[in-house]
Structure formats: structure tokens, C-alpha cells
N, C-alpha and C. Protein backbone atom coordinates (compact mmCIF):
# COMPACT_ATOMS: atom_id res chain seq x y z
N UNK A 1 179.86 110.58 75.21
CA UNK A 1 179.80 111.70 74.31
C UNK A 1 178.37 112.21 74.14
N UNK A 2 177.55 111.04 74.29
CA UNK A 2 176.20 112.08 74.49
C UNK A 2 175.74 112.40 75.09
N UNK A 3 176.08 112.26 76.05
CA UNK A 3 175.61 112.67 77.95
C UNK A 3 175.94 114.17 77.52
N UNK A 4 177.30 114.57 77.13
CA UNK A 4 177.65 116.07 76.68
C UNK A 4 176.74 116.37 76.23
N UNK A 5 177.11 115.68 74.69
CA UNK A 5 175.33 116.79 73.94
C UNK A 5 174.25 117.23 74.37
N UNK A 6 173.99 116.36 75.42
CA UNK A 6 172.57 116.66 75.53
C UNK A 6 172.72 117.63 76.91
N UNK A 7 173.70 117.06 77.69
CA UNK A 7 173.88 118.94 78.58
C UNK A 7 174.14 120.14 78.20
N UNK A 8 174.87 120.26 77.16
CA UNK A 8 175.37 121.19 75.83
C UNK A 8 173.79 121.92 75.83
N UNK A 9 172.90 120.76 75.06
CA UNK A 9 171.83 120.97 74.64
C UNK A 9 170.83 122.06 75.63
N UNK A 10 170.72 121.60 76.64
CA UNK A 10 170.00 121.98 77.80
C UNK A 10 170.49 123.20 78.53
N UNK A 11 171.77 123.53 78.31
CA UNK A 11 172.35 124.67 79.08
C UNK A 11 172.32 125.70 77.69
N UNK A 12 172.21 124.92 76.49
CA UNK A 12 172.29 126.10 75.56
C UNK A 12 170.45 126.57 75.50
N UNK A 13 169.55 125.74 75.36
CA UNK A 13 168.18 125.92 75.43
C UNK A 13 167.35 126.73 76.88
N UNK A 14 168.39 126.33 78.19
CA UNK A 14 168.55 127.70 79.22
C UNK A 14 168.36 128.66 79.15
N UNK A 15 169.71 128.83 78.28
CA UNK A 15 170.14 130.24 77.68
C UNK A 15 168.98 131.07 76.98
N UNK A 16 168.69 130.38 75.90
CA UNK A 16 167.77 131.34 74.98
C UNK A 16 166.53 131.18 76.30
N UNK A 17 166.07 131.15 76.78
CA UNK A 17 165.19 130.85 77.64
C UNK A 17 165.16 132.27 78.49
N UNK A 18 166.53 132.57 79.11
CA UNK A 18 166.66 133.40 79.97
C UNK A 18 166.69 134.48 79.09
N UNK A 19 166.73 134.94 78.28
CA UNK A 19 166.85 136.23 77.35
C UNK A 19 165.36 136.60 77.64
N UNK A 20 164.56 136.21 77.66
CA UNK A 20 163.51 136.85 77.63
C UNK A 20 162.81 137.52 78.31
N UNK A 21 162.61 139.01 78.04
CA UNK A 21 161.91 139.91 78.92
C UNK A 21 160.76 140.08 79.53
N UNK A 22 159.46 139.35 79.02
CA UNK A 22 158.21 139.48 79.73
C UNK A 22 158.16 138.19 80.38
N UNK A 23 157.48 138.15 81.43
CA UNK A 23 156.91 137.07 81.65
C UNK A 23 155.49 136.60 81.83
N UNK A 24 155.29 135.63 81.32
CA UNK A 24 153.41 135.09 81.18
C UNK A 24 153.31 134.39 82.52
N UNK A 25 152.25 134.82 83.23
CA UNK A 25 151.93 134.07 84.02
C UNK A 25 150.44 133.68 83.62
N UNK A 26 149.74 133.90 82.29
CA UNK A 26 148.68 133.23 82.12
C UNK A 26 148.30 132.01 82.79
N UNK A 27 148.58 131.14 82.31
CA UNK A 27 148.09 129.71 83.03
C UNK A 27 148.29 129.92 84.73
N UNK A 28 148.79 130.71 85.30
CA UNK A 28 148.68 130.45 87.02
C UNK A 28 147.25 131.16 87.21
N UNK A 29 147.83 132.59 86.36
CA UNK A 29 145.96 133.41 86.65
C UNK A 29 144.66 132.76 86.45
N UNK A 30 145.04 132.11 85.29
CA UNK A 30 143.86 130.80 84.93
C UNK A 30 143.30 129.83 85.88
N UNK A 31 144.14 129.09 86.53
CA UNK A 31 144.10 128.27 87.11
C UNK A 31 143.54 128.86 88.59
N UNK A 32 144.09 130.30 88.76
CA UNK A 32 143.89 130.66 90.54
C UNK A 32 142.41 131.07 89.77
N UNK A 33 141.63 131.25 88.65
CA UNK A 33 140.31 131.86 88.58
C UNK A 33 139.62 130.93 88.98
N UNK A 34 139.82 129.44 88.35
CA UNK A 34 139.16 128.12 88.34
C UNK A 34 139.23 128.03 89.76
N UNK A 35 139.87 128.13 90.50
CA UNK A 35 139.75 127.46 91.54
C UNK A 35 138.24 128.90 92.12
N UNK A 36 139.12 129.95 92.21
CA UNK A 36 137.82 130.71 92.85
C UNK A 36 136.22 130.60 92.41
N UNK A 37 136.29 130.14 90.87
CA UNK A 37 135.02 129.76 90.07
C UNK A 37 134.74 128.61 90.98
N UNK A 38 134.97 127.54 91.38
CA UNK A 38 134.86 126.16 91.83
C UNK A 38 134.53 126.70 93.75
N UNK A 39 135.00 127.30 94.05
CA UNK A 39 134.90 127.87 95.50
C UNK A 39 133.26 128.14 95.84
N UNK A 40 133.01 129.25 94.64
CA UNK A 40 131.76 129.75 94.58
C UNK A 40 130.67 128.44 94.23
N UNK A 41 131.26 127.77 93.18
CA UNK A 41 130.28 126.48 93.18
C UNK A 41 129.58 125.74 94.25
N UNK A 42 130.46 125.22 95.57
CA UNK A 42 130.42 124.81 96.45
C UNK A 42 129.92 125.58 97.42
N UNK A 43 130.33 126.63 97.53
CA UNK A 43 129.57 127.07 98.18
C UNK A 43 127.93 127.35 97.76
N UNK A 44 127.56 128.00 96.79
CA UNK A 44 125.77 127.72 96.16
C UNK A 44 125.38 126.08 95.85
N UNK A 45 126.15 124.93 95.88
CA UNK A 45 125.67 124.22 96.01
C UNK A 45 125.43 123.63 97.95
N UNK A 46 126.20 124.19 98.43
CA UNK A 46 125.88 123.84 100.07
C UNK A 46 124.93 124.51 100.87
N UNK A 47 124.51 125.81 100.35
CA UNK A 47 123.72 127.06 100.49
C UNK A 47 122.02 126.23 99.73
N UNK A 48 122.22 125.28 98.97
CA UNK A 48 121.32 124.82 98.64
C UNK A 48 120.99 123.46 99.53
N UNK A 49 121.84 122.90 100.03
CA UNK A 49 121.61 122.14 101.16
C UNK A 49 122.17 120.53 100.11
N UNK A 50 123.32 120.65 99.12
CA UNK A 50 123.79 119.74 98.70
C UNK A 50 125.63 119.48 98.79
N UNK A 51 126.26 118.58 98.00
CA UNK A 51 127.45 118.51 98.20
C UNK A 51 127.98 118.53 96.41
N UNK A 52 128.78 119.34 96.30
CA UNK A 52 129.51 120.06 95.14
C UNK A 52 129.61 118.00 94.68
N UNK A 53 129.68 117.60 93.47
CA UNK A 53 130.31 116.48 93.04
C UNK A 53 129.72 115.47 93.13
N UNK A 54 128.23 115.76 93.91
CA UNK A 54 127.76 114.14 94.29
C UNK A 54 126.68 114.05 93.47
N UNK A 55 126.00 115.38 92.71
CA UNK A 55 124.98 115.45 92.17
C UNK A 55 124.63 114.73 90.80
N UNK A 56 124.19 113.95 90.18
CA UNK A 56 124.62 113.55 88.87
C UNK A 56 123.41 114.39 87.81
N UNK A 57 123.67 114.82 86.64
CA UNK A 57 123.01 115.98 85.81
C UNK A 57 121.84 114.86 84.96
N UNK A 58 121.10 115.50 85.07
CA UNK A 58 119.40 114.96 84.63
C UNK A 58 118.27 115.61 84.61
N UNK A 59 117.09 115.25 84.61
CA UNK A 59 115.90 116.15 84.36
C UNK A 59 115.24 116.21 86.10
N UNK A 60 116.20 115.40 86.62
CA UNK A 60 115.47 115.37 88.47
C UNK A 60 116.40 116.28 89.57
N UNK A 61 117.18 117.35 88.68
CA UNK A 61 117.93 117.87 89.59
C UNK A 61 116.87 119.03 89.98
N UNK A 62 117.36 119.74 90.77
CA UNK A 62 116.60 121.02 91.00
C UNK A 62 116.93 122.22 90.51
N UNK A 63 116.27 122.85 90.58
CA UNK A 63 116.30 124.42 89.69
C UNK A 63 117.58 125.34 90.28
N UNK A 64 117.94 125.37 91.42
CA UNK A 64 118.58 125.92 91.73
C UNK A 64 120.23 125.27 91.44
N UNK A 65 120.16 123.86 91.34
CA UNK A 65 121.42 123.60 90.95
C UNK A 65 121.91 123.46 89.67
N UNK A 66 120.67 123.89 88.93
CA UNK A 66 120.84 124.58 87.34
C UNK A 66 121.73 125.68 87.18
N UNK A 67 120.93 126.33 88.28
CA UNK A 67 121.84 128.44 88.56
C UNK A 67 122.69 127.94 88.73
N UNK A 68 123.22 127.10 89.77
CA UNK A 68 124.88 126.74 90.57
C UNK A 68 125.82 126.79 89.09
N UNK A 69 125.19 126.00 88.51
CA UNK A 69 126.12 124.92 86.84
C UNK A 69 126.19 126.12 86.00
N UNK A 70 125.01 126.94 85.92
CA UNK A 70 125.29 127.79 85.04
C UNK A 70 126.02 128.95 85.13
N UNK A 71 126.28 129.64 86.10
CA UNK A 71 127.35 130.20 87.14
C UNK A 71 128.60 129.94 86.96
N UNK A 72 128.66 128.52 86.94
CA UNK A 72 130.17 127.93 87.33
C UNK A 72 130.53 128.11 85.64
N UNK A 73 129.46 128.16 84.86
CA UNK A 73 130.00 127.81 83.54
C UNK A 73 130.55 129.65 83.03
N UNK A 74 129.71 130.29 83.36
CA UNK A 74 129.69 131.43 83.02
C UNK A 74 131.47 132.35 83.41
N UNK A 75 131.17 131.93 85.12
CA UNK A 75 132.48 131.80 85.94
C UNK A 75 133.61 131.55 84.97
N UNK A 76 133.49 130.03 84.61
CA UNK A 76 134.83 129.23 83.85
C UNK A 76 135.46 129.92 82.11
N UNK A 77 134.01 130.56 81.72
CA UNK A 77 134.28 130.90 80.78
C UNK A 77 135.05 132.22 80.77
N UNK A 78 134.47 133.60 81.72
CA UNK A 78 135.28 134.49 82.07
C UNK A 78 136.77 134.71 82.88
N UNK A 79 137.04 133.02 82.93
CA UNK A 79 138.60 132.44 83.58
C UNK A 79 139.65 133.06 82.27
N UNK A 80 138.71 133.33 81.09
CA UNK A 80 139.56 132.45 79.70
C UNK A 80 140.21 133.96 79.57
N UNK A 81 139.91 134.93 80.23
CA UNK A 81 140.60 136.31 79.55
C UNK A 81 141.69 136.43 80.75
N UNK A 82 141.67 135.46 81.64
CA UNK A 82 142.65 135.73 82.63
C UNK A 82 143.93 134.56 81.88
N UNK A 83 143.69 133.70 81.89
CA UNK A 83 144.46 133.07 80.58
C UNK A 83 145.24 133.35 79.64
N UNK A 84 144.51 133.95 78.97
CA UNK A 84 144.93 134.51 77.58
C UNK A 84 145.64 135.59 77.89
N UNK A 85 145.30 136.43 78.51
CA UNK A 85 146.51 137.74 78.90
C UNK A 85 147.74 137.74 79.19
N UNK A 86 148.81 138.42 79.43
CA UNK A 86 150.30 137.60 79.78
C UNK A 86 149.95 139.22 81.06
N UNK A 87 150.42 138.06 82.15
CA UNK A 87 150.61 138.90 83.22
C UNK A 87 152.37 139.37 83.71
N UNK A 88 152.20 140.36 83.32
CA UNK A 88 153.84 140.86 84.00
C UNK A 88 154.89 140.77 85.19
């Protein structure tokens, strides 16, 4: 008897599910930004003659893999309006 309910449950929670007219694809847009943010990383960190991930953050890194970090951050942060938007 509760094996029912809970298919009951699930085909009725379907339902209201499918009624709905827009669809969000926020989090995919998000996620496809991050990755292109992270693309660009790797690449200005290889352009600098290093490897994206191996670097560890301190006062002995170099100047240019400051720009890389700050980029990527800048990058990650302008991910957040692709996010937040509901894509149709």
C-alpha cells in the first residue's frame, strides 16, 4: 500500500511540474559561463608558460598570474547574471 502512495505521490508531483510555462535554464547558462571563464584561465596561465592548478597562491607567485586570478574572478563573478536570469 505504500509503494502506491508514493507512485500516486510522484505522478501527482509530475503533474504540477508539467503545468509550467517558462523554463529556467539558469544553472546550465551558469555553468556553460564557468567553464568558458576557466578555458580563458588556462589558457593565460599557459601563455604565461605555467599549468592552470599547479600553482599554489603566495607572495612568490608572479605578477602576471595575479592578472590570470583576477580575470578568472572578475570572469566568475559576471557568470552570476547568466545564472540569475531564467533563460527561455
Amino acid at each position: 500500500m505504500m509503494k502506491n502512495m508514493t507512485i500516486v505521490s510522484l505522478v501527482f508531483v509530475l503533474f504540477v511540474l508539467s503545468l509550467s510555462q517558462e523554463v529556467h535554464a539558469g544553472p546550465l547558462a551558469y555553468g556553460i559561463c564557468q567553464t568558458g571563464c576557466n578555458d580563458l584561465a588556462v589558457s593565460c596561465y599557459a601563455a604565461a608558460g605555467f599549468t592552470f592548478g599547479t600553482v599554489t597562491g603566495g607572495t612568490g607567485i608572479p605578477a602576471v598570474l595575479v592578472g590570470c586570478n583576477a580575470s578568472l574572478g572578475t570572469c566568475m563573478a559576471a557568470c552570476v547574471a547568466a545564472g540569475a536570469g531564467p533563460t527561455p
